[in-house]
Structure formats: C-alpha cells, structure tokens
C-alpha atoms as a PDB file:
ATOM      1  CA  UNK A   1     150.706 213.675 206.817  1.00  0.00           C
ATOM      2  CA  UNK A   2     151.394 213.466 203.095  1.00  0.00           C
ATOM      3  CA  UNK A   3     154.006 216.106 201.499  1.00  0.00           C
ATOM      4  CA  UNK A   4     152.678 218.873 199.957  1.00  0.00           C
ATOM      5  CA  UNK A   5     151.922 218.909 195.857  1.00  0.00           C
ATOM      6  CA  UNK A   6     152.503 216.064 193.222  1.00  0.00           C
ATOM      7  CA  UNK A   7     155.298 213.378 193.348  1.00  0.00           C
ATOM      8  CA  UNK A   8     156.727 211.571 190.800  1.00  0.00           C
ATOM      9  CA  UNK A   9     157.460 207.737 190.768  1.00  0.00           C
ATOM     10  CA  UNK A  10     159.035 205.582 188.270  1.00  0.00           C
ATOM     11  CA  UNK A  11     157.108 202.417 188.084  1.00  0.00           C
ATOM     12  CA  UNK A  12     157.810 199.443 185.639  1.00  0.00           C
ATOM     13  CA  UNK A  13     156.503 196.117 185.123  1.00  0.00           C
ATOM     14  CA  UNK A  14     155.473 193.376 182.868  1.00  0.00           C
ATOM     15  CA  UNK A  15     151.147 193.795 182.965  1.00  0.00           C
ATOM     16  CA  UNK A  16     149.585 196.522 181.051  1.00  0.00           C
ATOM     17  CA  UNK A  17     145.846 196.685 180.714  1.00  0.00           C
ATOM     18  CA  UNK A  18     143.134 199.449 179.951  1.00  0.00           C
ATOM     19  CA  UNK A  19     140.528 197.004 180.934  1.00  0.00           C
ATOM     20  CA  UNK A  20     139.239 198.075 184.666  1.00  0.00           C
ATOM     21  CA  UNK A  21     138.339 194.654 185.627  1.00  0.00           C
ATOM     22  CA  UNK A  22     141.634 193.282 184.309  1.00  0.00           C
ATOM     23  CA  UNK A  23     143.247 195.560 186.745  1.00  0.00           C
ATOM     24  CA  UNK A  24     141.388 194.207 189.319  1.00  0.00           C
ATOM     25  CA  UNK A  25     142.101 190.501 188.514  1.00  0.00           C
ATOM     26  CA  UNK A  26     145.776 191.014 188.329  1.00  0.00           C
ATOM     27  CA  UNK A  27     145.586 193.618 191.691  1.00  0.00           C
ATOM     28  CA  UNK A  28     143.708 190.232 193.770  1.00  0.00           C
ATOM     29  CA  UNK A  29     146.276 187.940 191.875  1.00  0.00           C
ATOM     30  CA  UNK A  30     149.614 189.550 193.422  1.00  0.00           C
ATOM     31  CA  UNK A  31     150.581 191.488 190.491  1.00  0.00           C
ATOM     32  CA  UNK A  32     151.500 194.625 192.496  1.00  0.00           C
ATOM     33  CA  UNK A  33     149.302 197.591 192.948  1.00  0.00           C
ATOM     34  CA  UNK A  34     146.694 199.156 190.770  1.00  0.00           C
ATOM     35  CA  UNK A  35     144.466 202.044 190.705  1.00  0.00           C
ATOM     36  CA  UNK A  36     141.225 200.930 190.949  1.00  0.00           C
ATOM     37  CA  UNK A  37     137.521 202.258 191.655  1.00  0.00           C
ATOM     38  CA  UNK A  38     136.260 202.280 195.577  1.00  0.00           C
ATOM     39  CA  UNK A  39     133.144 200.933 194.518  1.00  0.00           C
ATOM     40  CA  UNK A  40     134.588 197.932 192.616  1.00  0.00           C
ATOM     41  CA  UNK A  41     137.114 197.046 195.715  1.00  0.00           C
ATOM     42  CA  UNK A  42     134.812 197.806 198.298  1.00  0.00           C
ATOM     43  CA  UNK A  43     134.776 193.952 199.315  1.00  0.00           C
ATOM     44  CA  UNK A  44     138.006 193.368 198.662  1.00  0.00           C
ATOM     45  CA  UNK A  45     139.055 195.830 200.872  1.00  0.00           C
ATOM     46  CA  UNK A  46     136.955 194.938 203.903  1.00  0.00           C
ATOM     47  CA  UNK A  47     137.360 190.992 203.172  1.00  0.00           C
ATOM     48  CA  UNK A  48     141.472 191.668 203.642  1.00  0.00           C
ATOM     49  CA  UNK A  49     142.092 190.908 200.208  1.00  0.00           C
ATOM     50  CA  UNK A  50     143.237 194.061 198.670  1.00  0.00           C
ATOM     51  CA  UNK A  51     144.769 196.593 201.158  1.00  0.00           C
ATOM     52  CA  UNK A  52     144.931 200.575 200.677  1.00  0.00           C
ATOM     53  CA  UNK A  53     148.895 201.258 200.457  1.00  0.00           C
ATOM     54  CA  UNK A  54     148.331 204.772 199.395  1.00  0.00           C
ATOM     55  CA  UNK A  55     145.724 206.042 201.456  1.00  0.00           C
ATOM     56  CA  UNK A  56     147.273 209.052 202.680  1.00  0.00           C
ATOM     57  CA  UNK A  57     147.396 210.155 198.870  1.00  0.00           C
ATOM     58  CA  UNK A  58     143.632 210.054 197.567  1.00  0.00           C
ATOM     59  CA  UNK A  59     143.350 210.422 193.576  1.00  0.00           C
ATOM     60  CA  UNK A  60     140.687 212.650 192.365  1.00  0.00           C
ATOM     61  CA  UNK A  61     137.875 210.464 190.961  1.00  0.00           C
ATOM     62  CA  UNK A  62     136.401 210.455 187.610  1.00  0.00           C
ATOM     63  CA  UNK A  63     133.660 213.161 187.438  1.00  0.00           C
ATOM     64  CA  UNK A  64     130.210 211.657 187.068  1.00  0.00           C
ATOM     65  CA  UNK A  65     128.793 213.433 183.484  1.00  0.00           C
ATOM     66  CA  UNK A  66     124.968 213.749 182.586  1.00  0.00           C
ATOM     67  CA  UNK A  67     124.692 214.338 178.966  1.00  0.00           C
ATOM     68  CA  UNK A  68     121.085 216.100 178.075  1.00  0.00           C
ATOM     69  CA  UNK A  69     119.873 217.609 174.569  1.00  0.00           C
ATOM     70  CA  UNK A  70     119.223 221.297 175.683  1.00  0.00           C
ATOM     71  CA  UNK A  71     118.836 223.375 179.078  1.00  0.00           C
ATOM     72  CA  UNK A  72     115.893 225.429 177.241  1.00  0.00           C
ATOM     73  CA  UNK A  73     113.676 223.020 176.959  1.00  0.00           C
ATOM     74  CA  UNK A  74     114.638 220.579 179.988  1.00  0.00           C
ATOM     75  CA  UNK A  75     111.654 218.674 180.616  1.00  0.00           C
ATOM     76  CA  UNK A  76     110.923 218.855 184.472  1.00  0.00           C
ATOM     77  CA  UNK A  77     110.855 214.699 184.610  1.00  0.00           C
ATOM     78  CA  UNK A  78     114.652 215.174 183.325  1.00  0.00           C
ATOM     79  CA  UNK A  79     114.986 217.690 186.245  1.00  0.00           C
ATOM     80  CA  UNK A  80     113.795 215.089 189.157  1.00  0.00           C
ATOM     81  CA  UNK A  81     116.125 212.467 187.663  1.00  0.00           C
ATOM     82  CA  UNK A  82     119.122 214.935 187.229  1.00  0.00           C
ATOM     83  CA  UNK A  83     118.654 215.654 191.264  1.00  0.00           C
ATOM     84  CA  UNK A  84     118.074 211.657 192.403  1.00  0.00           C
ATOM     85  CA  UNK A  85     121.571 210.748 190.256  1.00  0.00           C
ATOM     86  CA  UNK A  86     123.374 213.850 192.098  1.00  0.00           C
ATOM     87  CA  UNK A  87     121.386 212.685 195.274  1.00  0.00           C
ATOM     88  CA  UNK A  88     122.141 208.785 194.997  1.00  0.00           C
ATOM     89  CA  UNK A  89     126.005 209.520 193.953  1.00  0.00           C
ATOM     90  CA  UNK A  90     126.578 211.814 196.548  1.00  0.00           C
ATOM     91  CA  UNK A  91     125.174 209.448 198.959  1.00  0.00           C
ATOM     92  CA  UNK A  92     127.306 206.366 197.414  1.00  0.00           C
ATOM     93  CA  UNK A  93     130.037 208.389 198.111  1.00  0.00           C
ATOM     94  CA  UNK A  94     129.781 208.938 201.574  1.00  0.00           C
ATOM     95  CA  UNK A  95     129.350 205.545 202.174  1.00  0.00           C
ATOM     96  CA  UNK A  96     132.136 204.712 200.255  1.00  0.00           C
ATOM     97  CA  UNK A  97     134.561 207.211 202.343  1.00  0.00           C
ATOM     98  CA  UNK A  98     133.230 205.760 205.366  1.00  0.00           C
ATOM     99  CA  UNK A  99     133.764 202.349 204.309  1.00  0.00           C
ATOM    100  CA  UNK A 100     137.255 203.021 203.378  1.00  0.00           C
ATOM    101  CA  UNK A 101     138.264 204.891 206.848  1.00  0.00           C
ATOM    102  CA  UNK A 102     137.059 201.990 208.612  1.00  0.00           C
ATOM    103  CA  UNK A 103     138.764 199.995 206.596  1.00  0.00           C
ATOM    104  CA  UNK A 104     141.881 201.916 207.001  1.00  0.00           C
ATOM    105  CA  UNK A 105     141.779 202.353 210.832  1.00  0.00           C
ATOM    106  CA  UNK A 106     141.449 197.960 210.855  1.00  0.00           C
ATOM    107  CA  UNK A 107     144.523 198.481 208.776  1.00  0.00           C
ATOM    108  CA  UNK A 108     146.297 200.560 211.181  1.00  0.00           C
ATOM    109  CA  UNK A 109     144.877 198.265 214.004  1.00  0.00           C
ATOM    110  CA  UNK A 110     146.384 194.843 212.573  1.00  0.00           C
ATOM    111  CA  UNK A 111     149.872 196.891 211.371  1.00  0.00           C
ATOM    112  CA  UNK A 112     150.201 198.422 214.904  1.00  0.00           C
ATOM    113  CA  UNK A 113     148.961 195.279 216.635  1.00  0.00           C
ATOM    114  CA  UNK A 114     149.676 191.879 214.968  1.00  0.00           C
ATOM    115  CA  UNK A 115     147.966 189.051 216.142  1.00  0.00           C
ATOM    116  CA  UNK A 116     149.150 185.577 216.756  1.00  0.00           C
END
C-alpha cells in the first residue's frame, strides 16, 4: 500500500527533454525512468519492454480540454460531438486501466515467479 500524501525525491541525470516522444526513446533506450502517457506505452508495456516501477503511485493525468466559442449559442451538432469525445475518452480510459493491471499482475507473476 503506498504511504499516505506526496513524497519528495531527488533525481539527477544527464537527459533533459520536453519532447514526449524523446522521453520515450530514451525510456526504451535504458536511460532510466520517465513519465510517460499510458496510451503511448501501451505496447511497450505489454511487449516487456518498458515496465511500470511506480505503479502503486498513479500520477493524475492531463485533463482532456474542449475549447468552444460560447455556451449560448452551442449548436446541438457541437453538443453530440462534445458527448462522443467524453464518451470515446472515458472508454479509452478504461481500457487503458485494464490494460495496465494486467500488465502489472504479469509483472508481479514473473517477479514472484522467475522462469528458467
């Protein structure tokens, strides 16, 4: 069970990026750990790859923002595709989390019982 509130770590290191994807490249490459997006490590994770070392401390993800001109006048089209977005994301995201305790369990699985 992780502790209760925030905890600090001092982290240093030689890579610095603000570039997602060179996160990613440098994550795959052995450069130490990153924060990254589920949906951009999904494979990763499930191929073995990458491996969630801080599962038991999820991050809060970015919030997903629809920018519209006015609520007055929101056209009722704008309406359906405001409610499939929220639908679709909300749906990604349950995947997603059910993807990644699967994933974590196999990790768990192969920690507790190595093969070979």
């Amino acid at each position: 069970m992780p502790p209760e509130g925030p905890k600090g770590f001092k982290v240093s290191g030689g890579f610095l990026a603000n570039d997602v994807s060179a996160v990613h490249l440098a994550a795959r490459s052995g450069y130490g750990i990153a924060r990254l997006p589920l949906i951009q490590v999904r494979e990763d994770l499930h191929g073995g790859s990458l491996v969630n070392v801080l599962a038991d401390f999820p991050l809060p993800g970015p919030p997903l923002i629809l920018v519209y001109p006015s609520r007055r006048h929101l056209a009722p089209r704008t309406r359906v595709v405001f409610d499939f977005i929220l639908e679709q994301s909300r749906q990604l995201l349950a995947m997603l989390t059910s993807e990644l305790e699967k994933t974590r369990g196999a990790s768990t699985s192969r920690a507790t019982h190595p093969s070979g």
